[in-house]
N, C-alpha and C. Protein backbone atom coordinates (compact mmCIF):
# COMPACT_ATOMS: atom_id res chain seq x y z
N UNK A 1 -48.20 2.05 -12.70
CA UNK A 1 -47.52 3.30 -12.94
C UNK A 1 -46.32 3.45 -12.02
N UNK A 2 -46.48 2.96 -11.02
CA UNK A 2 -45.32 3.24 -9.73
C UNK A 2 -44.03 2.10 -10.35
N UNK A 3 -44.39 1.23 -10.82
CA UNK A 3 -43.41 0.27 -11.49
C UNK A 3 -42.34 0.45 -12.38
N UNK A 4 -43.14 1.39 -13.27
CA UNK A 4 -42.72 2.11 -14.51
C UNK A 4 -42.20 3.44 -14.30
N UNK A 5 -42.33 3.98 -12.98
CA UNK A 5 -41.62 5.23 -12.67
C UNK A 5 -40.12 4.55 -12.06
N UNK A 6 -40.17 3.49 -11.30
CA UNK A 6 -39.30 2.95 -10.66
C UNK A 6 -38.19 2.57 -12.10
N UNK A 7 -38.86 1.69 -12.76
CA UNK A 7 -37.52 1.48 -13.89
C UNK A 7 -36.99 2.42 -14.78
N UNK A 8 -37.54 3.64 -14.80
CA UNK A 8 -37.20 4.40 -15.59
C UNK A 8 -36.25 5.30 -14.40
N UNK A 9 -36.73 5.25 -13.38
CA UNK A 9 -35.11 5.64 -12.48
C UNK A 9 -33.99 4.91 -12.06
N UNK A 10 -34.26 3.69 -12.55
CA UNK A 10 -32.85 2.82 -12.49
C UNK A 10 -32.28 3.25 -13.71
N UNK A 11 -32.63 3.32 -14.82
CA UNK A 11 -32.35 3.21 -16.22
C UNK A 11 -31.67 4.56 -16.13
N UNK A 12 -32.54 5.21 -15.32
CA UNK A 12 -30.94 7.04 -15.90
C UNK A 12 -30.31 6.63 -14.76
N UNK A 13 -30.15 5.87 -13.44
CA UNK A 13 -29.20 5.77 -12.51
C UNK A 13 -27.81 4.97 -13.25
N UNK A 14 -28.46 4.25 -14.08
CA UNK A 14 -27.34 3.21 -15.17
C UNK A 14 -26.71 4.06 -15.93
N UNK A 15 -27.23 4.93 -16.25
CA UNK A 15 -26.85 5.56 -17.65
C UNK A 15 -26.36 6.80 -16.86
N UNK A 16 -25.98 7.51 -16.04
CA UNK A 16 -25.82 8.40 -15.24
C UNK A 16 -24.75 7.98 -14.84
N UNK A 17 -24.40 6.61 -14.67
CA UNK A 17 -23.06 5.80 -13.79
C UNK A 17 -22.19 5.28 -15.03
N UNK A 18 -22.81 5.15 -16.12
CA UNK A 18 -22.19 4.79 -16.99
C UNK A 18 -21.08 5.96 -17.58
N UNK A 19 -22.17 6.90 -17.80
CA UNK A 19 -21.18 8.25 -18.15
C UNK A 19 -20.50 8.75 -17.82
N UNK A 20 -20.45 8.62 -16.02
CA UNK A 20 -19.29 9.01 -15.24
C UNK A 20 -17.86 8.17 -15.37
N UNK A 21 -18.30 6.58 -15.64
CA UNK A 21 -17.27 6.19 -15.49
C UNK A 21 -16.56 5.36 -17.29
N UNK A 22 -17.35 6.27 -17.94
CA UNK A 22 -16.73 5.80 -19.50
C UNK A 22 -15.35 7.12 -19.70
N UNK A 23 -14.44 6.31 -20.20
CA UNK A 23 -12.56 6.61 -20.31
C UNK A 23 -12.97 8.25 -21.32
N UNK A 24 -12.24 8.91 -20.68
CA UNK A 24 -12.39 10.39 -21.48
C UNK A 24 -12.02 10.07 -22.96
N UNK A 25 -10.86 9.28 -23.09
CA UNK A 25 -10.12 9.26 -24.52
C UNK A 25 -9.59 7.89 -24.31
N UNK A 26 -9.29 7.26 -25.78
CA UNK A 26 -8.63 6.30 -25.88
C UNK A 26 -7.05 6.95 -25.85
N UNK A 27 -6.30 5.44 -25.42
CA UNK A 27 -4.96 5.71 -24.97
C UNK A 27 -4.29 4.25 -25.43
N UNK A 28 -3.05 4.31 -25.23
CA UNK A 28 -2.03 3.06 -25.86
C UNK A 28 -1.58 2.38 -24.66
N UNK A 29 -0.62 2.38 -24.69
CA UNK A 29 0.28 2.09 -23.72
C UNK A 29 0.10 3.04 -22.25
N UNK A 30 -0.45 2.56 -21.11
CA UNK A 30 -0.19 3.62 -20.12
C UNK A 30 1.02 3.44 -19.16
N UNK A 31 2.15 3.94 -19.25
CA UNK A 31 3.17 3.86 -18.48
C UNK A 31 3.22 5.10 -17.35
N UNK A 32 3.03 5.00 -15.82
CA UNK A 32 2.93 5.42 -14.98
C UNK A 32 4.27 6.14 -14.54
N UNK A 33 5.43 5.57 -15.14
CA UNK A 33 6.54 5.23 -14.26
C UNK A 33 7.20 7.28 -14.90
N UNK A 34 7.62 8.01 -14.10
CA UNK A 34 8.15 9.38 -14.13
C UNK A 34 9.66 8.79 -14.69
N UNK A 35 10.24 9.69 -15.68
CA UNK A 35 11.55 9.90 -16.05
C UNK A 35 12.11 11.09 -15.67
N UNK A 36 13.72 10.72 -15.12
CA UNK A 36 14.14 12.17 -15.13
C UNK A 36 15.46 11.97 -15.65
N UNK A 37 16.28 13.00 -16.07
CA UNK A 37 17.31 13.38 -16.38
C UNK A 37 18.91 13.13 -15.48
N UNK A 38 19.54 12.18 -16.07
CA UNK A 38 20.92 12.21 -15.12
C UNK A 38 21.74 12.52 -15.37
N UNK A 39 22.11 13.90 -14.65
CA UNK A 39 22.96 15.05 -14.21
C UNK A 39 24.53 14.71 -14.14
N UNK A 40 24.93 13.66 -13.31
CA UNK A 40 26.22 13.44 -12.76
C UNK A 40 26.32 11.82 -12.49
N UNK A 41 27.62 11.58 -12.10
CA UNK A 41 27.66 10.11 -12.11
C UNK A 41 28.63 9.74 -11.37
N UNK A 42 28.57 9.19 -10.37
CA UNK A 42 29.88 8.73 -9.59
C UNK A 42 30.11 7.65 -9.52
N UNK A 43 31.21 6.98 -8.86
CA UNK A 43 31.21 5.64 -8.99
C UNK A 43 30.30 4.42 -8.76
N UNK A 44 29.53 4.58 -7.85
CA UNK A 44 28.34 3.64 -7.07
C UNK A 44 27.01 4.77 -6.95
N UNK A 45 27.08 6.05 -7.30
CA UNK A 45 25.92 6.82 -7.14
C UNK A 45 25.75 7.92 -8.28
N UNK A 46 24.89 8.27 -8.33
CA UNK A 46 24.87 9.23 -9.80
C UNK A 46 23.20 10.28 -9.12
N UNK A 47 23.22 11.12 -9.73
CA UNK A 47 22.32 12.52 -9.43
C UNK A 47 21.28 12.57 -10.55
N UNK A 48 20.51 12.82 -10.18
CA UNK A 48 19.01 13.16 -11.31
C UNK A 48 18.38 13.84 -10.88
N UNK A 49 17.86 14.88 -11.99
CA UNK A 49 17.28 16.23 -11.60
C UNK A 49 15.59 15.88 -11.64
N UNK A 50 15.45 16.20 -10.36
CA UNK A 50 14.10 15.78 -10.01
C UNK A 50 12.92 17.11 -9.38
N UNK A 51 13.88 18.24 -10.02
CA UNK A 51 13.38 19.71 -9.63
C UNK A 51 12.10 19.98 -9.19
N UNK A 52 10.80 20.01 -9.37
CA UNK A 52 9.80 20.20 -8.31
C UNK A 52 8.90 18.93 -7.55
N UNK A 53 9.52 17.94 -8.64
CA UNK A 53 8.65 16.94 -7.86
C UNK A 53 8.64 16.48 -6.44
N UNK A 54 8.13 16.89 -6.05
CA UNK A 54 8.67 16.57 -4.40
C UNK A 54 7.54 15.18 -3.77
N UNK A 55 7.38 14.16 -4.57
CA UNK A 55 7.34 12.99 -4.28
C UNK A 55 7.99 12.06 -4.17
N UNK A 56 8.58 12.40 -4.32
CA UNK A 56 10.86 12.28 -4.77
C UNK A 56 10.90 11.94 -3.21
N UNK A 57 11.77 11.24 -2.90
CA UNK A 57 11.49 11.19 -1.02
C UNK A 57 13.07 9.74 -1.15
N UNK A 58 14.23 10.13 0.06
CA UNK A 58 14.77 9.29 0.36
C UNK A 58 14.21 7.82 0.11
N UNK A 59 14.86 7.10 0.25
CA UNK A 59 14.44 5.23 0.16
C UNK A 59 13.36 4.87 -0.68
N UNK A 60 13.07 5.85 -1.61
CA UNK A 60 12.50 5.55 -3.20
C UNK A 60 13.24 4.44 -3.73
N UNK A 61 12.69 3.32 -4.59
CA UNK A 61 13.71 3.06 -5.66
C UNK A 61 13.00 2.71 -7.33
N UNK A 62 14.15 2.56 -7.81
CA UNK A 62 13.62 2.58 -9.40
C UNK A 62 14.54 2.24 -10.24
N UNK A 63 15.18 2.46 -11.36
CA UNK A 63 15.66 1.52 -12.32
C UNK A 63 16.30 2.50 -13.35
N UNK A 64 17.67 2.42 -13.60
CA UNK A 64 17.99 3.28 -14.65
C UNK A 64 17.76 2.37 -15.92
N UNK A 65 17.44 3.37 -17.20
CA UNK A 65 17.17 2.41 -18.53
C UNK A 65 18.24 3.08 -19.57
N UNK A 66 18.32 2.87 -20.46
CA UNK A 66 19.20 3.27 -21.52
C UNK A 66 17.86 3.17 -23.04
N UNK A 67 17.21 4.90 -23.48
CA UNK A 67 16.41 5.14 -24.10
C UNK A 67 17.09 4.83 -25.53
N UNK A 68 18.28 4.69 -25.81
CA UNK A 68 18.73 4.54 -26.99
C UNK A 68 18.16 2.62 -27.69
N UNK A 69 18.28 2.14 -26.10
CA UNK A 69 18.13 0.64 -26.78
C UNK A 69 16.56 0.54 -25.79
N UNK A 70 15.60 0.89 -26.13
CA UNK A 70 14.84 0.38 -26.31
C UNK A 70 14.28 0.13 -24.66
N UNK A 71 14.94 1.42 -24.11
CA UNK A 71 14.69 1.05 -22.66
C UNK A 71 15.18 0.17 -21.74
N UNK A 72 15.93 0.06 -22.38
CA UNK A 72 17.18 -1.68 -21.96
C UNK A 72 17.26 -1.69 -20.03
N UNK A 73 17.14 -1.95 -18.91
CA UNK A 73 17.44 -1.93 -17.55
C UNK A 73 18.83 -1.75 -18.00
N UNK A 74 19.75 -0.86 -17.24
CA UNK A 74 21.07 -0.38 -16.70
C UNK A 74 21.22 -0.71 -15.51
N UNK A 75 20.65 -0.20 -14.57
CA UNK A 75 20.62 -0.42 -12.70
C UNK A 75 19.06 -0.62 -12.22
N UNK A 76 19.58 -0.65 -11.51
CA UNK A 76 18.41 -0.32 -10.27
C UNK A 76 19.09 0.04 -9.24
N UNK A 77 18.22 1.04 -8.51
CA UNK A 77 18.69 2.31 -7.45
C UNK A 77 17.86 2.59 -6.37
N UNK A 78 18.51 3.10 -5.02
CA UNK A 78 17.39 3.50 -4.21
C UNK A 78 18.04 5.27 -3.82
N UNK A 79 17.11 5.80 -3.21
CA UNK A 79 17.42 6.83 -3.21
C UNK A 79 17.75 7.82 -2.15
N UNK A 80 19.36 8.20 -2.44
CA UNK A 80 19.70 8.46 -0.48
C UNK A 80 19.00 9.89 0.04
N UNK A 81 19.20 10.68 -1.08
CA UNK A 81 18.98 12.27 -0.35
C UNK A 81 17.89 12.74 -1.74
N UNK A 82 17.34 14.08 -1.46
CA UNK A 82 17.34 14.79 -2.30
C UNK A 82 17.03 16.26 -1.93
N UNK A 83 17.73 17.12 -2.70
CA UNK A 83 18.28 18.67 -2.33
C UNK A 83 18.28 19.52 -3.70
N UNK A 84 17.16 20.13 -3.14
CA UNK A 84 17.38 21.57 -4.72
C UNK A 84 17.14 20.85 -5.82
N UNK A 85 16.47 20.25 -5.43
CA UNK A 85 15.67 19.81 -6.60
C UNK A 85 16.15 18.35 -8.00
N UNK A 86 17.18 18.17 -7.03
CA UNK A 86 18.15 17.25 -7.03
C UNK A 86 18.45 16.33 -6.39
N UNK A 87 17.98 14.83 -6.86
CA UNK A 87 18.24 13.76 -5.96
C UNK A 87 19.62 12.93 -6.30
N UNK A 88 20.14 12.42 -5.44
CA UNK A 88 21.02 11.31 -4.85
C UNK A 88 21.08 9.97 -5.37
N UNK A 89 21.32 9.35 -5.36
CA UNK A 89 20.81 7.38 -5.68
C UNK A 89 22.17 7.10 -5.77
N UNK A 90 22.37 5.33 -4.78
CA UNK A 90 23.01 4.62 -5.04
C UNK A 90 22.84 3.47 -5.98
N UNK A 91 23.36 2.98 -6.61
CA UNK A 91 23.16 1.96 -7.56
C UNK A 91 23.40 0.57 -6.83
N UNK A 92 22.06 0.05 -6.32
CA UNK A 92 22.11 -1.62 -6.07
C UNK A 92 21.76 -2.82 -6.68
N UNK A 93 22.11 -2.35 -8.22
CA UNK A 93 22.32 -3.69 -8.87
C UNK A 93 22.59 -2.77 -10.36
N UNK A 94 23.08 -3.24 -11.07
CA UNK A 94 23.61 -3.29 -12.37
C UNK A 94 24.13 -4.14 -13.47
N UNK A 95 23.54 -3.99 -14.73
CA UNK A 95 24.12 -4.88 -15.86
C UNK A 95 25.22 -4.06 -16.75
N UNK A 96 25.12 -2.83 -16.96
CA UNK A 96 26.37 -2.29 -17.37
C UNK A 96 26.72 -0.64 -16.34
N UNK A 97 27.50 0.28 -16.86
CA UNK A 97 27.51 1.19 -16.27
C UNK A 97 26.79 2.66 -16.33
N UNK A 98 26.22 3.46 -15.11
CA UNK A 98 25.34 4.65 -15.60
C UNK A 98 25.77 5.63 -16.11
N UNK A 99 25.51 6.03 -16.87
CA UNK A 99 26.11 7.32 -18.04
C UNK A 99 25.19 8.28 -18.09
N UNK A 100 25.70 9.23 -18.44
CA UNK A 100 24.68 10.79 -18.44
C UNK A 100 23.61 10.40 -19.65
N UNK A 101 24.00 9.23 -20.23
CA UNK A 101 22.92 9.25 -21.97
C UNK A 101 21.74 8.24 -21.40
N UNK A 102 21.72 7.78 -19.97
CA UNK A 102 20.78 6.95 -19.52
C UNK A 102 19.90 8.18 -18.76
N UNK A 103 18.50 7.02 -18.42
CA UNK A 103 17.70 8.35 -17.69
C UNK A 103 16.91 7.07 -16.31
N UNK A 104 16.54 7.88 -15.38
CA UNK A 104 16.31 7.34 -14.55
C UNK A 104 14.95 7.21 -14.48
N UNK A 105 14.50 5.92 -13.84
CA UNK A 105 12.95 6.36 -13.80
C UNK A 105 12.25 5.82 -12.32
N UNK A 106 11.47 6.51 -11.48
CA UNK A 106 10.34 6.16 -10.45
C UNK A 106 9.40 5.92 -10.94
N UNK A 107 8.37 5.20 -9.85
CA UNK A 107 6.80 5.63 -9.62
C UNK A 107 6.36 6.15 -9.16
N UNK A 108 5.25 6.74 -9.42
CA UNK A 108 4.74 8.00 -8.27
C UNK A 108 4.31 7.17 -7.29
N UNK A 109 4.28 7.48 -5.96
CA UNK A 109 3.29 7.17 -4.75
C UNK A 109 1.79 6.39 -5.36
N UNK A 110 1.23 5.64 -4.87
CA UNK A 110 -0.40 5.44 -5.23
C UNK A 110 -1.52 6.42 -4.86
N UNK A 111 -1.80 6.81 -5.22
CA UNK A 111 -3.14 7.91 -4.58
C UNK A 111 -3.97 7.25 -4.05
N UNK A 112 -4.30 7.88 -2.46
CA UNK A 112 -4.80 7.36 -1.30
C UNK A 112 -6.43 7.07 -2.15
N UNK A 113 -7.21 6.14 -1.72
CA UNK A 113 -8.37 6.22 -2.02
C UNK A 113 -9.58 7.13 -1.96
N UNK A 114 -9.42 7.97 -0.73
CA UNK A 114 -10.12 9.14 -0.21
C UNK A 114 -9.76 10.73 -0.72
N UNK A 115 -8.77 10.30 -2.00
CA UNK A 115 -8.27 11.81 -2.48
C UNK A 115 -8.48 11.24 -4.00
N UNK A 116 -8.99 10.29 -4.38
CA UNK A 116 -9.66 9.96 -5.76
C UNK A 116 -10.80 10.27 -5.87
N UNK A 117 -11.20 11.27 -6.52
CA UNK A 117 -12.20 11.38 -7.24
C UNK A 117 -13.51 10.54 -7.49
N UNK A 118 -13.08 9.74 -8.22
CA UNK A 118 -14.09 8.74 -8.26
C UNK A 118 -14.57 7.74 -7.37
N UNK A 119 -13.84 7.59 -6.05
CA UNK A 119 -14.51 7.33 -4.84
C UNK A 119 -16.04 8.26 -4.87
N UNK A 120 -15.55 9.33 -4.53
CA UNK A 120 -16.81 10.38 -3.93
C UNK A 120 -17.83 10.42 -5.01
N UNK A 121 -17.16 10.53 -5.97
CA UNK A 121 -18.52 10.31 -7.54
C UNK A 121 -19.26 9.42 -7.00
N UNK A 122 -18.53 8.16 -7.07
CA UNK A 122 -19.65 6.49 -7.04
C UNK A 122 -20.34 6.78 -6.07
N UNK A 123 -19.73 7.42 -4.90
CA UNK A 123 -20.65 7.56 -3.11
C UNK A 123 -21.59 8.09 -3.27
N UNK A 124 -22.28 9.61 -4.36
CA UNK A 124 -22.70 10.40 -4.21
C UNK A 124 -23.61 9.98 -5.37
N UNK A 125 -23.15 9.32 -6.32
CA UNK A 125 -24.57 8.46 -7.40
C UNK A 125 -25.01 7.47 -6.99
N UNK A 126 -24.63 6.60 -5.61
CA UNK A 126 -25.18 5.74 -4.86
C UNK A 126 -26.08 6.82 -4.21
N UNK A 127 -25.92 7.33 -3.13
CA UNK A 127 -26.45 7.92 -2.38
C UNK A 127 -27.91 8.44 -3.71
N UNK A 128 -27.65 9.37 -3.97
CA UNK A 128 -29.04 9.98 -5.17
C UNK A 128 -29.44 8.87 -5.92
N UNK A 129 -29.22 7.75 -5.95
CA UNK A 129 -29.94 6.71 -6.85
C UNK A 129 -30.45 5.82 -5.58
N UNK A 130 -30.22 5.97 -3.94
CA UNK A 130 -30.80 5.35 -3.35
C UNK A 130 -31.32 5.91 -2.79
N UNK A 131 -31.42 7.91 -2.74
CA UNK A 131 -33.03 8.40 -2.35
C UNK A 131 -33.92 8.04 -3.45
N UNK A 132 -33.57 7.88 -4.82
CA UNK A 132 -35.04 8.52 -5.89
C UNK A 132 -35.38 6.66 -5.80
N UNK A 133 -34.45 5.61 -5.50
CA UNK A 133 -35.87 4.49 -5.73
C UNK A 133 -36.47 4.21 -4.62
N UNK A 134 -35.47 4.65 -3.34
CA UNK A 134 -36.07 4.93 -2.24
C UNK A 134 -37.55 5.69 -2.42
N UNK A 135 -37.76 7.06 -2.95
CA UNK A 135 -38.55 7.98 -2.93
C UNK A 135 -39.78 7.18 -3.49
N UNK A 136 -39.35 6.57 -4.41
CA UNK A 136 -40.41 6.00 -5.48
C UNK A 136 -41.17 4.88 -4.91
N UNK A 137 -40.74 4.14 -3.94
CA UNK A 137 -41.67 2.64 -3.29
C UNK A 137 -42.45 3.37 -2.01
């Protein structure tokens, strides 16, 4: 009997871990990368409105594309200032020139491991799946 109590608490510890970590929804393509809008354009630097994101941070860099063709690379950029919601970028490399009809794009930062979620999930269905087979021997 103690055997059979034991596998039947692995079996919802499986199925308990399973559920937590099965995908809410199917999805296509996941592209991470933030777009924003470019504002102005100067000769070697151009402006994109980057209004609340404030992960936006000097010496960012990222890649202007041109959405008409298919996402085509335009530049690549790093990023000097940003003010009012409005960032800066110089252009350090280019195949043609940046135009207001291109859009710019970053990545967000990585999210620290200890501010994910599913860290503390897995910790905390370890932990309760290693009192109850604990409990059980």
């Amino acid at each position: 009997m103690g055997a059979t109590r034991l596998l039947r608490l692995i079996g919802l510890s499986v199925a308990a871990a399973l559920a937590l970590i099965a995908p809410g929804r199917a999805s296509g393509q996941s592209v991470s990368a933030r777009r924003f809008e470019i504002v102005a354009v100067g000769d070697t630097t151009f402006d994109f409105a980057v209004r609340d994101q404030r992960w936006v941070k000097p010496r960012a860099r990222g890649i202007a594309v041109d959405p008409r063709q298919r996402d085509a690379l335009i530049a690549q950029f790093e990023v000097l200032s940003v003010r009012d919601g409005v960032a800066t970028a110089v252009v350090t490399g280019a195949t043609t020139r940046v135009t207001l009809d291109h859009v710019a794009q970053l990545e967000p930062p990585r999210q620290r491991w200890w501010r994910n979620g599913g860290t503390w999930a897995g910790l905390g269905l370890g932990l309760v799946a290693g009192v109850l087979v604990g409990a059980s021997m």
